[in-house]
N, C-alpha and C. Protein backbone atom coordinates (compact mmCIF):
# COMPACT_ATOMS: atom_id res chain seq x y z
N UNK A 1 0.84 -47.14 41.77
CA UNK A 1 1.84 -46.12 42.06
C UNK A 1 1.14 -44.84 42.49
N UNK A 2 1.56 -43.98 43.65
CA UNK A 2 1.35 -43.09 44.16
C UNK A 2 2.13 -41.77 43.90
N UNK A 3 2.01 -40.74 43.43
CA UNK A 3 3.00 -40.11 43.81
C UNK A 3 2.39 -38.54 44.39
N UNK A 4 2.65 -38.10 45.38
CA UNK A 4 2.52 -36.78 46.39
C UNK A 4 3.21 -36.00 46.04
N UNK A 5 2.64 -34.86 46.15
CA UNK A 5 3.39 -33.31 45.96
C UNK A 5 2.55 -32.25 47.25
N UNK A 6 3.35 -32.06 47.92
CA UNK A 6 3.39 -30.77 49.27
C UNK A 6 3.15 -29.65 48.78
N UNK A 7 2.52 -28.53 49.15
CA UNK A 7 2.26 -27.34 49.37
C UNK A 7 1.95 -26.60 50.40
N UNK A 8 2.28 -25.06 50.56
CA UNK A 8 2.09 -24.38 51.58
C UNK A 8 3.09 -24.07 52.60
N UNK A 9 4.32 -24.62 52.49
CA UNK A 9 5.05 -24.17 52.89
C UNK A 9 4.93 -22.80 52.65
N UNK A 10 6.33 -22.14 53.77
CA UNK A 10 6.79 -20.65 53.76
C UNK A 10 7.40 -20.01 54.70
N UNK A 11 7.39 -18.71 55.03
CA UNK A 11 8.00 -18.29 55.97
C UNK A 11 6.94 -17.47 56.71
N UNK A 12 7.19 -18.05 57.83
CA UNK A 12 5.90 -16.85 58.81
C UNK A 12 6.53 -17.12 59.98
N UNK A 13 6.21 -15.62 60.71
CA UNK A 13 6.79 -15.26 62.33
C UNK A 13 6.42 -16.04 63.27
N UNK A 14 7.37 -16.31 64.26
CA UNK A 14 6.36 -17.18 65.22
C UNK A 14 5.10 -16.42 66.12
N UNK A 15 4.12 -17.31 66.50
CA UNK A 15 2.70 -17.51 66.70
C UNK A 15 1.53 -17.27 65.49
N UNK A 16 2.29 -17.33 64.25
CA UNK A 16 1.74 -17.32 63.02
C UNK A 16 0.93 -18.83 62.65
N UNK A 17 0.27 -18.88 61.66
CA UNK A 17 0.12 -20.06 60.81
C UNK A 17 0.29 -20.57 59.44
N UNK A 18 0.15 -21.84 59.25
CA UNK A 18 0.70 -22.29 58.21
C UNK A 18 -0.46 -23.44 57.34
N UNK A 19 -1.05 -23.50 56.46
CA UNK A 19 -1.35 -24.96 56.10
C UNK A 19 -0.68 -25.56 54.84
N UNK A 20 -0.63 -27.03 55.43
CA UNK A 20 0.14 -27.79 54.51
C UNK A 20 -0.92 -28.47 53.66
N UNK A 21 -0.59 -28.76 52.11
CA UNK A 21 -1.51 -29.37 51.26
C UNK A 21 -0.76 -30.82 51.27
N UNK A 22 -1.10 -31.77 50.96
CA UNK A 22 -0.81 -33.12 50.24
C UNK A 22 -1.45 -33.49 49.34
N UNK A 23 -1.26 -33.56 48.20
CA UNK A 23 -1.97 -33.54 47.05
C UNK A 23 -1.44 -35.21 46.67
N UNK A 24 -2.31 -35.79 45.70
CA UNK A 24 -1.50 -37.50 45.94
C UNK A 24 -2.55 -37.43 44.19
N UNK A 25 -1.51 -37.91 43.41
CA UNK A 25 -1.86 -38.49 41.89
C UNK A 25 -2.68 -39.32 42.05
N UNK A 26 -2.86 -40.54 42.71
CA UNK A 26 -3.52 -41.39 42.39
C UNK A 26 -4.52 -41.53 43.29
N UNK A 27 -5.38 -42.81 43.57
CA UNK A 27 -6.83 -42.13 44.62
C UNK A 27 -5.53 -42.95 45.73
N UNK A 28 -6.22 -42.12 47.04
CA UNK A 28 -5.50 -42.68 48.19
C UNK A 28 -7.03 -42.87 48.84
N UNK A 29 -7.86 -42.95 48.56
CA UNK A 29 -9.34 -43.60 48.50
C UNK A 29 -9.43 -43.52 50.16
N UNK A 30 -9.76 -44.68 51.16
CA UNK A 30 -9.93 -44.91 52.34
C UNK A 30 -8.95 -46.07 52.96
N UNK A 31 -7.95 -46.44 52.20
CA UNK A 31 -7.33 -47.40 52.31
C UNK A 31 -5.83 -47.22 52.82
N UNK A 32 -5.58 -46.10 52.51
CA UNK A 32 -3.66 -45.87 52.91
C UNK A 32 -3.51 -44.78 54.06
N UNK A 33 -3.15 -44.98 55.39
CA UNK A 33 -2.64 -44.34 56.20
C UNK A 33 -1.88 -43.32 55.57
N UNK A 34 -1.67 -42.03 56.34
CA UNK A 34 -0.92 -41.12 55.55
C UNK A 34 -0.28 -40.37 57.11
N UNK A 35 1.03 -39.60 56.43
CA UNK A 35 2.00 -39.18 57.70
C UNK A 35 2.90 -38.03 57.02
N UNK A 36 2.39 -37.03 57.99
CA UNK A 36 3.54 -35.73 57.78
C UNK A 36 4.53 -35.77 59.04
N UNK A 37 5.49 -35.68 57.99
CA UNK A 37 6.99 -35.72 59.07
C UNK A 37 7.88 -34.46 58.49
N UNK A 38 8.83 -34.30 59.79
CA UNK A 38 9.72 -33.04 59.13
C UNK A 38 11.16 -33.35 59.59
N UNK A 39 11.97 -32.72 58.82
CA UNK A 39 13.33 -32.87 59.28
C UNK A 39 14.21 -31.47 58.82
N UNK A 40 14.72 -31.31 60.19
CA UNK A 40 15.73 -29.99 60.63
C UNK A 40 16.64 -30.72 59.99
N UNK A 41 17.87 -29.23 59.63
CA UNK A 41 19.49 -29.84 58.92
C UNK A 41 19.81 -30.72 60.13
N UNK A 42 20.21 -31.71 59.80
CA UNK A 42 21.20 -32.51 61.08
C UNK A 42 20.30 -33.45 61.46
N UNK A 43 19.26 -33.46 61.49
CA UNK A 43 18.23 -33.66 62.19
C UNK A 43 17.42 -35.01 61.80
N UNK A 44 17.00 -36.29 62.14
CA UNK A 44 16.58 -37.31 61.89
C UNK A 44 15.26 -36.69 61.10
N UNK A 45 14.50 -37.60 60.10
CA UNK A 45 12.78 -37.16 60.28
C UNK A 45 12.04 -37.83 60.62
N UNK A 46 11.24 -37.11 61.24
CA UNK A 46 10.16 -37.72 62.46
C UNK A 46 8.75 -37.81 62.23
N UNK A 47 8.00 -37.91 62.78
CA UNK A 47 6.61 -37.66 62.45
C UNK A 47 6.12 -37.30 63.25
N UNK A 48 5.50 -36.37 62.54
CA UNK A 48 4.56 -34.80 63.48
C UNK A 48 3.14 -35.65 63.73
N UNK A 49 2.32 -36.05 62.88
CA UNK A 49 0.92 -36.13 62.68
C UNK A 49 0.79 -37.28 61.41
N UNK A 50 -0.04 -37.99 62.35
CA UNK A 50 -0.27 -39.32 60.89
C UNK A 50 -1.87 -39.52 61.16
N UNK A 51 -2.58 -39.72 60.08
CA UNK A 51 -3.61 -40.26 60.16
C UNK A 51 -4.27 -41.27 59.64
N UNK A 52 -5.35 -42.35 59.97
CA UNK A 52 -5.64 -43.80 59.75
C UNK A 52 -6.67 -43.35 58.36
N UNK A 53 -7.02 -44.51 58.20
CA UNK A 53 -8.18 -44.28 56.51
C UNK A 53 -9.58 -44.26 57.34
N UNK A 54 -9.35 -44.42 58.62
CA UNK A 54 -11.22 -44.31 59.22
C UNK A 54 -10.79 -42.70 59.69
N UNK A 55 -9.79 -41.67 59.87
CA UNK A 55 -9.67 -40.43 60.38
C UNK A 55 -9.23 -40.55 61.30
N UNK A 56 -8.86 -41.22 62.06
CA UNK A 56 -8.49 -41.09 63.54
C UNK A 56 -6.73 -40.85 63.48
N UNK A 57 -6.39 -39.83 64.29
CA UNK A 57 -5.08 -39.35 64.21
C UNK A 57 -4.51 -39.45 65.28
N UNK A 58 -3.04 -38.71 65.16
CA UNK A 58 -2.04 -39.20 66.07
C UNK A 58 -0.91 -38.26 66.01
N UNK A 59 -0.92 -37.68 67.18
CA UNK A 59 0.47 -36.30 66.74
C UNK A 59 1.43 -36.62 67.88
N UNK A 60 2.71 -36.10 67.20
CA UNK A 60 3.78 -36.30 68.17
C UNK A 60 3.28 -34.93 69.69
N UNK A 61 3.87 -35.47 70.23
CA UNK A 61 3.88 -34.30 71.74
C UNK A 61 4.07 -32.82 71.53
N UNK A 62 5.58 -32.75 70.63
CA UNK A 62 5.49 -30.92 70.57
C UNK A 62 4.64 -30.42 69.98
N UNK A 63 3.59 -30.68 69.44
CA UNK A 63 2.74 -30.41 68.00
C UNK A 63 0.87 -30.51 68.82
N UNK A 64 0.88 -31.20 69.55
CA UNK A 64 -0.52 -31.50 70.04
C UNK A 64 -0.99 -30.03 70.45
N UNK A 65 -1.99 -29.86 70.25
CA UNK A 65 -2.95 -28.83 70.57
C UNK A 65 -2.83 -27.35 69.30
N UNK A 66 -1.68 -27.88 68.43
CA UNK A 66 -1.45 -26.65 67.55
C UNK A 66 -1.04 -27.23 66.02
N UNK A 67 -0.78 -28.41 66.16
CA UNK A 67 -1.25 -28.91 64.95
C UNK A 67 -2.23 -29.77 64.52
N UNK A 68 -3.15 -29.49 63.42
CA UNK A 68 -4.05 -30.50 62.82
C UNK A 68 -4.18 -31.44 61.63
N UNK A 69 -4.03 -32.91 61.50
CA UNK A 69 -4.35 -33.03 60.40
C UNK A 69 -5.39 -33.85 59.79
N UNK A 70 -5.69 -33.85 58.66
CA UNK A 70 -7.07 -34.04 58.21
C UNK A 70 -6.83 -34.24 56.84
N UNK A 71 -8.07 -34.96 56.17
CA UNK A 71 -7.97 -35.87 54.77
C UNK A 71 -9.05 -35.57 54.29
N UNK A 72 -9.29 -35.22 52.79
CA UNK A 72 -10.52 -35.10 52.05
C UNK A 72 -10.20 -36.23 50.95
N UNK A 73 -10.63 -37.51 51.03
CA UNK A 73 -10.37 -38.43 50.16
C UNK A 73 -11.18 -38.32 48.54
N UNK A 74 -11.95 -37.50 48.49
CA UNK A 74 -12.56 -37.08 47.46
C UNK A 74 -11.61 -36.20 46.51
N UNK A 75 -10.91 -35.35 47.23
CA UNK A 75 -10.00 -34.75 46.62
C UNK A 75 -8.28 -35.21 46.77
N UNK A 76 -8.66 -36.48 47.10
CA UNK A 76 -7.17 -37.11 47.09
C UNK A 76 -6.60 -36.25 48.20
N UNK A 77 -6.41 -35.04 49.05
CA UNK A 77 -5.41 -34.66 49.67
C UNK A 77 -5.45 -34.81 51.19
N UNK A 78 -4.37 -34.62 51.80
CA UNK A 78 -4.68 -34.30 53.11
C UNK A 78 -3.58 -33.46 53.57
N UNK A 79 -4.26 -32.62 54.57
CA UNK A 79 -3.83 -31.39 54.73
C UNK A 79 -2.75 -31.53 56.59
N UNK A 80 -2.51 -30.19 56.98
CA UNK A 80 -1.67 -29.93 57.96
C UNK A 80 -1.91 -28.20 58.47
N UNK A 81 -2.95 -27.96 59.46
CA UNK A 81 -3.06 -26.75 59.27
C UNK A 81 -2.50 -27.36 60.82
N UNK A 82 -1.67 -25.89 60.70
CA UNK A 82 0.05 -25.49 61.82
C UNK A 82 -0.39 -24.41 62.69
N UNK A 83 -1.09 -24.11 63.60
CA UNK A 83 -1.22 -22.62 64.44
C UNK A 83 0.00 -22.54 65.41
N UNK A 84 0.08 -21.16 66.07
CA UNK A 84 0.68 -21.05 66.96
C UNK A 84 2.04 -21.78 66.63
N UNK A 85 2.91 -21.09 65.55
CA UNK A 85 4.15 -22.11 64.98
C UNK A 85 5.27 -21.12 66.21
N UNK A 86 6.46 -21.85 66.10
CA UNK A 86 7.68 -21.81 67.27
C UNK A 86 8.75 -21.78 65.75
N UNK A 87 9.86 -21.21 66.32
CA UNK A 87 10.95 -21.15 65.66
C UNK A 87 11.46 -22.86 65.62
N UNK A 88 11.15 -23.94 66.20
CA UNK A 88 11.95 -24.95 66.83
C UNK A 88 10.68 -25.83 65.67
N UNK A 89 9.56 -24.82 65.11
CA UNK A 89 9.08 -25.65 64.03
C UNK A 89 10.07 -25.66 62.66
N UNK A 90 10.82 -25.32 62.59
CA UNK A 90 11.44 -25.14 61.18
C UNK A 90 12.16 -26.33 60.64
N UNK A 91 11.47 -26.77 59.58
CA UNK A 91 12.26 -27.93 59.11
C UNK A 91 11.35 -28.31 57.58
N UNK A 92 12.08 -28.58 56.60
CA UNK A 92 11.36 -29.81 55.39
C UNK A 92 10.44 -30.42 56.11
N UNK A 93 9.13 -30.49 55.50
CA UNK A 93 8.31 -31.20 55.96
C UNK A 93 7.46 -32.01 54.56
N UNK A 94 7.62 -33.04 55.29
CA UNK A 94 7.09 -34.09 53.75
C UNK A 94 5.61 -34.93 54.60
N UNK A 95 4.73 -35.72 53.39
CA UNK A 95 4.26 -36.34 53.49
C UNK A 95 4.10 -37.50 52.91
N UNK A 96 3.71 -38.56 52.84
CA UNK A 96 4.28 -39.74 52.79
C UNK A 96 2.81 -41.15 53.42
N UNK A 97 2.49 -41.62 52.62
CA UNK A 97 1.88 -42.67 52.56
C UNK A 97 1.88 -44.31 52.24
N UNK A 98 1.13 -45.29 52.99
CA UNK A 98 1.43 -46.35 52.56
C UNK A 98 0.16 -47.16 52.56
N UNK A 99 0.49 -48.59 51.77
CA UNK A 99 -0.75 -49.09 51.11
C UNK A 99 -1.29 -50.39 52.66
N UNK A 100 -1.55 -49.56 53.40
CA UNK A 100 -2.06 -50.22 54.80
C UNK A 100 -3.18 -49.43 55.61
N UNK A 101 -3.93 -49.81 56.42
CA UNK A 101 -4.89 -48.85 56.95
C UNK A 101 -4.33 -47.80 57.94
N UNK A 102 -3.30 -48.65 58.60
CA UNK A 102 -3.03 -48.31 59.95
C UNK A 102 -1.72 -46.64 59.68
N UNK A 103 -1.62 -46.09 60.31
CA UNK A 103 -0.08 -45.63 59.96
C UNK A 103 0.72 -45.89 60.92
N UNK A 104 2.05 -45.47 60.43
CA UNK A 104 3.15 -45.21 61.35
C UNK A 104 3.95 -44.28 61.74
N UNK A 105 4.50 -44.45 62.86
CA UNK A 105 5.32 -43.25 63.14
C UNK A 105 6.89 -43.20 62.83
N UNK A 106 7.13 -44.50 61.65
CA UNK A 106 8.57 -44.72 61.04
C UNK A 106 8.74 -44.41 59.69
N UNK A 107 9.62 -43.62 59.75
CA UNK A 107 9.96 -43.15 58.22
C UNK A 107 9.66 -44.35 57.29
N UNK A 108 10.82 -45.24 57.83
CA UNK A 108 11.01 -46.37 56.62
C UNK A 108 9.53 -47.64 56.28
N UNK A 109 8.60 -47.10 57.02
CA UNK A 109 7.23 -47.84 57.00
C UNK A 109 6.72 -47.09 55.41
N UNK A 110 6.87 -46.69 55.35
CA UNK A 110 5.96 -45.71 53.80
C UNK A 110 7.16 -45.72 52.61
N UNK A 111 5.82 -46.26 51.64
CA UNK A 111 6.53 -46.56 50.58
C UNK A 111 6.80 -45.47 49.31
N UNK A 112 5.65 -44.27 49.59
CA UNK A 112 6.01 -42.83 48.90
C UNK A 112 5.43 -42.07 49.94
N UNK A 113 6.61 -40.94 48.84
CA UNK A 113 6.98 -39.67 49.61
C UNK A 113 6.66 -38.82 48.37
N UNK A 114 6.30 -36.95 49.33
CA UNK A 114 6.41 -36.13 48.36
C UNK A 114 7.79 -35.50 48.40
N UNK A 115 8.19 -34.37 47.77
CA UNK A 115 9.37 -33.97 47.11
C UNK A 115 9.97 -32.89 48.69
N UNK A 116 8.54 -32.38 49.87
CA UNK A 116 8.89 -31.73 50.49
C UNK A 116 8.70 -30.32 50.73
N UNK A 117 8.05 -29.66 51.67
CA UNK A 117 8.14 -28.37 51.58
C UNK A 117 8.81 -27.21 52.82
N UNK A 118 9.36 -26.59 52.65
CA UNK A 118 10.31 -25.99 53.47
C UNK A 118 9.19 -24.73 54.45
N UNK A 119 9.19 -24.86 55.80
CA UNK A 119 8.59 -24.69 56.64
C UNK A 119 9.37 -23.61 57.35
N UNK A 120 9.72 -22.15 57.29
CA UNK A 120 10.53 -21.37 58.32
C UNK A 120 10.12 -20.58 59.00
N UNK A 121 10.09 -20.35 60.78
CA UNK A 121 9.24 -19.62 61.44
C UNK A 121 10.63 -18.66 62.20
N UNK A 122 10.47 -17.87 62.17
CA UNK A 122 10.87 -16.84 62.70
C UNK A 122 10.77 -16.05 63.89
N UNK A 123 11.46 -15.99 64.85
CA UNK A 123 11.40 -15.30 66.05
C UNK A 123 11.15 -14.34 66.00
């Protein structure tokens, strides 16, 4: 059993930054793909940025060149540092892992989730 808890959310103006923590109870060692996704009110959730257990990542289109993410498996977490944020970033943003190498870019592929952290950028 896994269980994740988010940090770093907040509120910052746009062309500000943000980093996201993923903190994970148990070891997420080199073995479990991991995926930050976010979801606006109304709004499906998607995935921003996922990364494999060898590091190699994968970001959705609006996000490339201004978001990063990255894993310190020693310290169980992996992170989400956000530059250059847009008002059209605002949404819950969770992270979410599963017991496979590969990740995905489908919600319902991951078998935990963290609780979520609320992301608001401001014009």
């Amino acid at each position: 059993q896994v269980q994740l808890a988010e940090s770093g959310g907040g509120l910052v103006q746009a062309g500000g930054s943000l980093r996201l923590s993923c903190a994970a109870s148990g070891s997420i060692s080199n073995i479990f793909a991991v995926g930050w996704f976010r979801q606006a009110p109304g709004k499906q959730r998607d995935a921003v940025a996922t990364i494999r257990s060898d590091g190699r990542t994968s970001y959705d289109d609006p996000v490339k060149g201004r978001f990063t993410i990255s894993r310190d498996n020693a310290k169980n977490t992996v992170y989400l540092q956000m530059d250059n944020l847009k008002p059209e970033d605002t949404a819950v943003y969770y992270c979410a892992t599963r017991r496979v190498i590969f990740p995905s870019v489908f919600a319902y592929d991951y078998q935990y989730w963290g609780q979520g952290t609320q992301v608001t950028v401001s014009s």
